[in-house]
Protein backbone atom coordinates (compact mmCIF):
# COMPACT_ATOMS: atom_id res chain seq x y z
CA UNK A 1 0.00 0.00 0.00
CA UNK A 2 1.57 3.47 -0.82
CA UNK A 3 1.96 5.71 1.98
CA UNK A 4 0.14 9.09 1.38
CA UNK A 5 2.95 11.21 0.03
CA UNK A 6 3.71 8.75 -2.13
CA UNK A 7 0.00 8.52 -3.38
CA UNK A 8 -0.12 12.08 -3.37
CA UNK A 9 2.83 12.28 -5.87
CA UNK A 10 1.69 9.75 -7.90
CA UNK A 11 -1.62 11.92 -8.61
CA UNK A 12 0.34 14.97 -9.56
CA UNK A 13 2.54 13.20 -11.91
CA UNK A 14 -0.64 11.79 -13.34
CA UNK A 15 -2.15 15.40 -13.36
CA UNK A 16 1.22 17.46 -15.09
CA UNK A 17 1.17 14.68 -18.00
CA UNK A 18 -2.29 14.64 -18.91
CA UNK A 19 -2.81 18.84 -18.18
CA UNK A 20 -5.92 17.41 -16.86
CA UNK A 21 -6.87 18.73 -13.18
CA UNK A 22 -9.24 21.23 -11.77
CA UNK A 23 -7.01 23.98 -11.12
CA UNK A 24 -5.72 27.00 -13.28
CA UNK A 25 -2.52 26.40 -14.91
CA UNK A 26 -1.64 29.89 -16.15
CA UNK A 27 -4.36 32.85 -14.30
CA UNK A 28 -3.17 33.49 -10.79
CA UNK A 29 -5.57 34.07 -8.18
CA UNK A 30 -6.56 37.68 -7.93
CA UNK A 31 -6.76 37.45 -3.77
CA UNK A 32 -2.87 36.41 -4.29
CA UNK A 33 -1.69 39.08 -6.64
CA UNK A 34 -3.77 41.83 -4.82
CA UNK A 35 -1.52 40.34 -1.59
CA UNK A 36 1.85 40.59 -3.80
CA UNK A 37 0.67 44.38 -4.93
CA UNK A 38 0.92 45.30 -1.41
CA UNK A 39 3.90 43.62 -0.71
CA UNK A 40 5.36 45.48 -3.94
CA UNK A 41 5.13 48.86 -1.86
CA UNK A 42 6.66 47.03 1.20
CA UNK A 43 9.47 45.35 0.24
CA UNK A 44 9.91 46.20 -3.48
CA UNK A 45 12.25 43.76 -5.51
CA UNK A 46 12.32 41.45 -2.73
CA UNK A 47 13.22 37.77 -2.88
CA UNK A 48 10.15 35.54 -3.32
CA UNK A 49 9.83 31.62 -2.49
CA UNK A 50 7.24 30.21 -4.69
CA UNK A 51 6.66 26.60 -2.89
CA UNK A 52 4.54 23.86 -4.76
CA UNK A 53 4.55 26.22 -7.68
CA UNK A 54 2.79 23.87 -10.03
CA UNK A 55 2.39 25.39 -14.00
CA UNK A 56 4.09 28.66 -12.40
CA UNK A 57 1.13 30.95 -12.65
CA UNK A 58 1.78 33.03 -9.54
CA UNK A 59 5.35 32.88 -9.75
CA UNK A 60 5.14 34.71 -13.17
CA UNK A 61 2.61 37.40 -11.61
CA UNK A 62 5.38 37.84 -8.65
CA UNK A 63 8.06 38.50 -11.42
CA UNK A 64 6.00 40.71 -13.51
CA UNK A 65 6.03 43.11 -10.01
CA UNK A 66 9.20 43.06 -9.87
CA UNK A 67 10.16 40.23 -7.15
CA UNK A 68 13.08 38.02 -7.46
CA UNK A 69 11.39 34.51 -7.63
CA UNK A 70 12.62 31.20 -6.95
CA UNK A 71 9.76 28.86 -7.27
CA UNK A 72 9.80 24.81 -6.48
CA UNK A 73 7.62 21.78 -6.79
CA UNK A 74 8.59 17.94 -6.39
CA UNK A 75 7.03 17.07 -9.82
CA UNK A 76 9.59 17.27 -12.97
CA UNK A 77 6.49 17.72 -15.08
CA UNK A 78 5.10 21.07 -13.42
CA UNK A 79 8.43 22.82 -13.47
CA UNK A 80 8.71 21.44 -17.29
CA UNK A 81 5.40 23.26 -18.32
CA UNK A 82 6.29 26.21 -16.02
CA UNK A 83 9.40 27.20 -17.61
CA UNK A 84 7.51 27.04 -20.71
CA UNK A 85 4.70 29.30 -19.91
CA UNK A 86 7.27 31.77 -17.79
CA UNK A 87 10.27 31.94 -20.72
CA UNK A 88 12.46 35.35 -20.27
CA UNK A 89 10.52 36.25 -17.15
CA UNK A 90 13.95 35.40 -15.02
CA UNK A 91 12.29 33.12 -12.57
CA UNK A 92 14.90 30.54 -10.81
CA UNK A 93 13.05 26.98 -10.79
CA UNK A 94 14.51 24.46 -9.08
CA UNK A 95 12.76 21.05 -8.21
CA UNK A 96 12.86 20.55 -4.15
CA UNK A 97 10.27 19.25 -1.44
CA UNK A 98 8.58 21.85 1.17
CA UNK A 99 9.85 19.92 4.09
CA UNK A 100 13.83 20.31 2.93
CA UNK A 101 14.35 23.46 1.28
CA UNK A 102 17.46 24.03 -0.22
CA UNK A 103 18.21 27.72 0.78
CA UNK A 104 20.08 29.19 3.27
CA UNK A 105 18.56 30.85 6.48
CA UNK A 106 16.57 34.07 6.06
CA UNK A 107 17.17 33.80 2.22
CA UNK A 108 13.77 35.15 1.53
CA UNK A 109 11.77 38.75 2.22
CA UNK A 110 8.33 36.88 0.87
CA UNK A 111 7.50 33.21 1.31
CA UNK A 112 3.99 32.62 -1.20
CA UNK A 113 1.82 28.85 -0.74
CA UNK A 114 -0.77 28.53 -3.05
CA UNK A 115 -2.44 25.28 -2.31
CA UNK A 116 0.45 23.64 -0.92
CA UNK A 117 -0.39 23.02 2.45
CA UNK A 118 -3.64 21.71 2.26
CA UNK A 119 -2.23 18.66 0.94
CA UNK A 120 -0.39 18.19 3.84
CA UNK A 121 -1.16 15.47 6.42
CA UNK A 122 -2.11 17.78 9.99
CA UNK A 123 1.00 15.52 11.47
CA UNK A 124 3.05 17.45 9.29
CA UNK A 125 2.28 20.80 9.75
CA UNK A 126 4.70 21.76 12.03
CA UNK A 127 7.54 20.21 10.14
CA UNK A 128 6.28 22.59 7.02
CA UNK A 129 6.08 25.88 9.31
CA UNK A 130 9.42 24.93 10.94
CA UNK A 131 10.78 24.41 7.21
CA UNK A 132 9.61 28.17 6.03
CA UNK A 133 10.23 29.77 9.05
CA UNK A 134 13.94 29.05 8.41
CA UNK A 135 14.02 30.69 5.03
CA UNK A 136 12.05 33.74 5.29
CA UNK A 137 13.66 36.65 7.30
CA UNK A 138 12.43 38.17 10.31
CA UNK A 139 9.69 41.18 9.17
CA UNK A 140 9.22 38.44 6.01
CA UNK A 141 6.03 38.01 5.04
CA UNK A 142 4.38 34.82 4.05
CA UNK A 143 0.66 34.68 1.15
CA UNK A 144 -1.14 31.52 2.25
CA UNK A 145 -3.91 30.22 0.37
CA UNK A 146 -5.74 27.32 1.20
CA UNK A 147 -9.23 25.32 1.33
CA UNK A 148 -11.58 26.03 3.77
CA UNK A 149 -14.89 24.29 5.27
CA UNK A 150 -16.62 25.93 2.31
CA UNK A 151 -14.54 24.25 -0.55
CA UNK A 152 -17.22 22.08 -2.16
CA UNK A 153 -15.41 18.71 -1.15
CA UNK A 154 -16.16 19.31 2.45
CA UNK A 155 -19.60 20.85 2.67
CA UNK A 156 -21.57 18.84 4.67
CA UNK A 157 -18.95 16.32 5.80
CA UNK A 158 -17.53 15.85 9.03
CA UNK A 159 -14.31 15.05 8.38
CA UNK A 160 -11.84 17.99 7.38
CA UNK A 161 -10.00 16.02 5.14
CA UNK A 162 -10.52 13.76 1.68
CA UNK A 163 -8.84 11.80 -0.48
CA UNK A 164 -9.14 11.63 -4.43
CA UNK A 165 -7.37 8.81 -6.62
CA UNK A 166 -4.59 8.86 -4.04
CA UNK A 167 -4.53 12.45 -3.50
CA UNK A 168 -4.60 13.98 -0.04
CA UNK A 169 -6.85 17.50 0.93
CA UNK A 170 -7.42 18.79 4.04
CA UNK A 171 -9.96 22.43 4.58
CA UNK A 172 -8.58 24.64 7.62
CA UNK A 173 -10.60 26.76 9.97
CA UNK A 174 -9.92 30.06 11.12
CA UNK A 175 -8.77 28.91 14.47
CA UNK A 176 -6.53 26.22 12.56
CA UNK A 177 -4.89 28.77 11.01
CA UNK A 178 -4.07 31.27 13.74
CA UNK A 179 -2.74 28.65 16.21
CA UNK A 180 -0.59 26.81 13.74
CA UNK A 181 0.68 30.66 12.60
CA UNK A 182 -0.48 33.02 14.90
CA UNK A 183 2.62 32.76 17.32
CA UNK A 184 5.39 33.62 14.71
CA UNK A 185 3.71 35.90 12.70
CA UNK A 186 1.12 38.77 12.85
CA UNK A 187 -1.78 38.12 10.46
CA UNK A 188 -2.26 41.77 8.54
CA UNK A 189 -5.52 39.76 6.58
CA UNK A 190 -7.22 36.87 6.80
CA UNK A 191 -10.03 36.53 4.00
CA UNK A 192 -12.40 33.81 3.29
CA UNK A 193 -13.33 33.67 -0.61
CA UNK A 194 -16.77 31.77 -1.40
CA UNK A 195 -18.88 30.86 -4.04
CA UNK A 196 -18.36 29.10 -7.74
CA UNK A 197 -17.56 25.88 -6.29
CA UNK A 198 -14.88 27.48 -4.13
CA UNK A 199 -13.41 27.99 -0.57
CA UNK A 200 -10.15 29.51 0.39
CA UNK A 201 -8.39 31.08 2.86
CA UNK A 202 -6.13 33.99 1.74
CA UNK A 203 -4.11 35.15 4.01
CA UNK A 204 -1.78 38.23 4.54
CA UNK A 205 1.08 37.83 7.72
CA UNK A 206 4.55 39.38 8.72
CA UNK A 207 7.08 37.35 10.36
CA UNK A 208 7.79 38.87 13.55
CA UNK A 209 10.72 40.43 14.59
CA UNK A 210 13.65 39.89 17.36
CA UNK A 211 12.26 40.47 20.49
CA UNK A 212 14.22 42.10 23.58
């Protein structure tokens, strides 16, 4: 029996080589880029970590404002197709896991996770904030998007968490989110988006500083 991350890789591979899945692959979510217009003002030409950055859709809307992007996923395929769709924007790809990131401490002013974390197992959350904490400076801020109790795979269930041909989702509640974030960062925004099939969290938070 494969153990979830494997099954969850599996369905991803299975989803870059057929372009078949129910996401966008190239129009970024407007909650995200109206996040990374702010942050444009705040920290302009910063260094952005794009993690699970799938066809590279938000990655390419961080260059276009002028970040310096790095983006990663674990699956060959996505970072195939998003160096297609992203050619002369100067985005850095590299292929690396969430839980092991390859960068040095406090590399990053801006950590971005678009529907990353929600397909991570609540066992390993704090492995995954411990993991971005240690790249993203102090001040940093960090653009989290991710289901909600609204999503249309959890309405009316009682479990917060499903799994599809192998894949692994999990919604978060407001409470979720502020105790697994609330202690290392201050959350400047924390919107829930509804309707068309939909439920996300976006959310808006600065690393906080040295204390004392």
């Amino acid at each position: 029996m494969l153990s979830a991350a494997k099954a969850n890789r599996r369905y991803f591979r299975q989803a870059y080589r057929t372009g078949k899945h129910g996401w966008a692959a190239e129009a970024p979510s407007p909650h995200a880029v109206t996040f990374l217009k702010r942050l444009r003002h705040l920290t302009p030409g910063g260094r952005l970590l794009d993690v699970g950055c799938g066809e590279g859709r938000h990655a390419i809307a961080a260059a276009k404002l002028g970040f310096r992007v790095t983006a990663i996923d674990y699956e060959p395929l996505a970072l195939e197709r998003a160096r297609r769709f992203s050619k002369g924007k100067g985005i850095l790809y590299r292929q690396a896991d969430v839980f092991r990131l390859p960068f040095a401490d406090s590399h990053f002013d801006i950590v971005l996770d678009y529907g990353c974390l929600h397909h991570q197992r609540k066992s390993d959350w704090p492995t995954y904030r411990a993991s971005t904490l240690r790249v993203l400076k102090r001040d940093g801020f960090y653009v989290l998007s991710v289901f909600s109790p609204e999503f249309y795979l959890f309405r009316g269930s009682r479990r917060p968490w499903h799994i599809a041909q192998g894949a692994y989702r999990r919604c978060f509640t407001r409470r979720e989110i502020e105790r697994l974030f609330a202690g290392d960062f201050e959350i400047l925004q924390l919107t829930k988006e509804k309707g068309n099939q939909r439920g996300f969290w976006h959310a808006l938070m600065q690393r906080r500083g040295e204390t004392g």
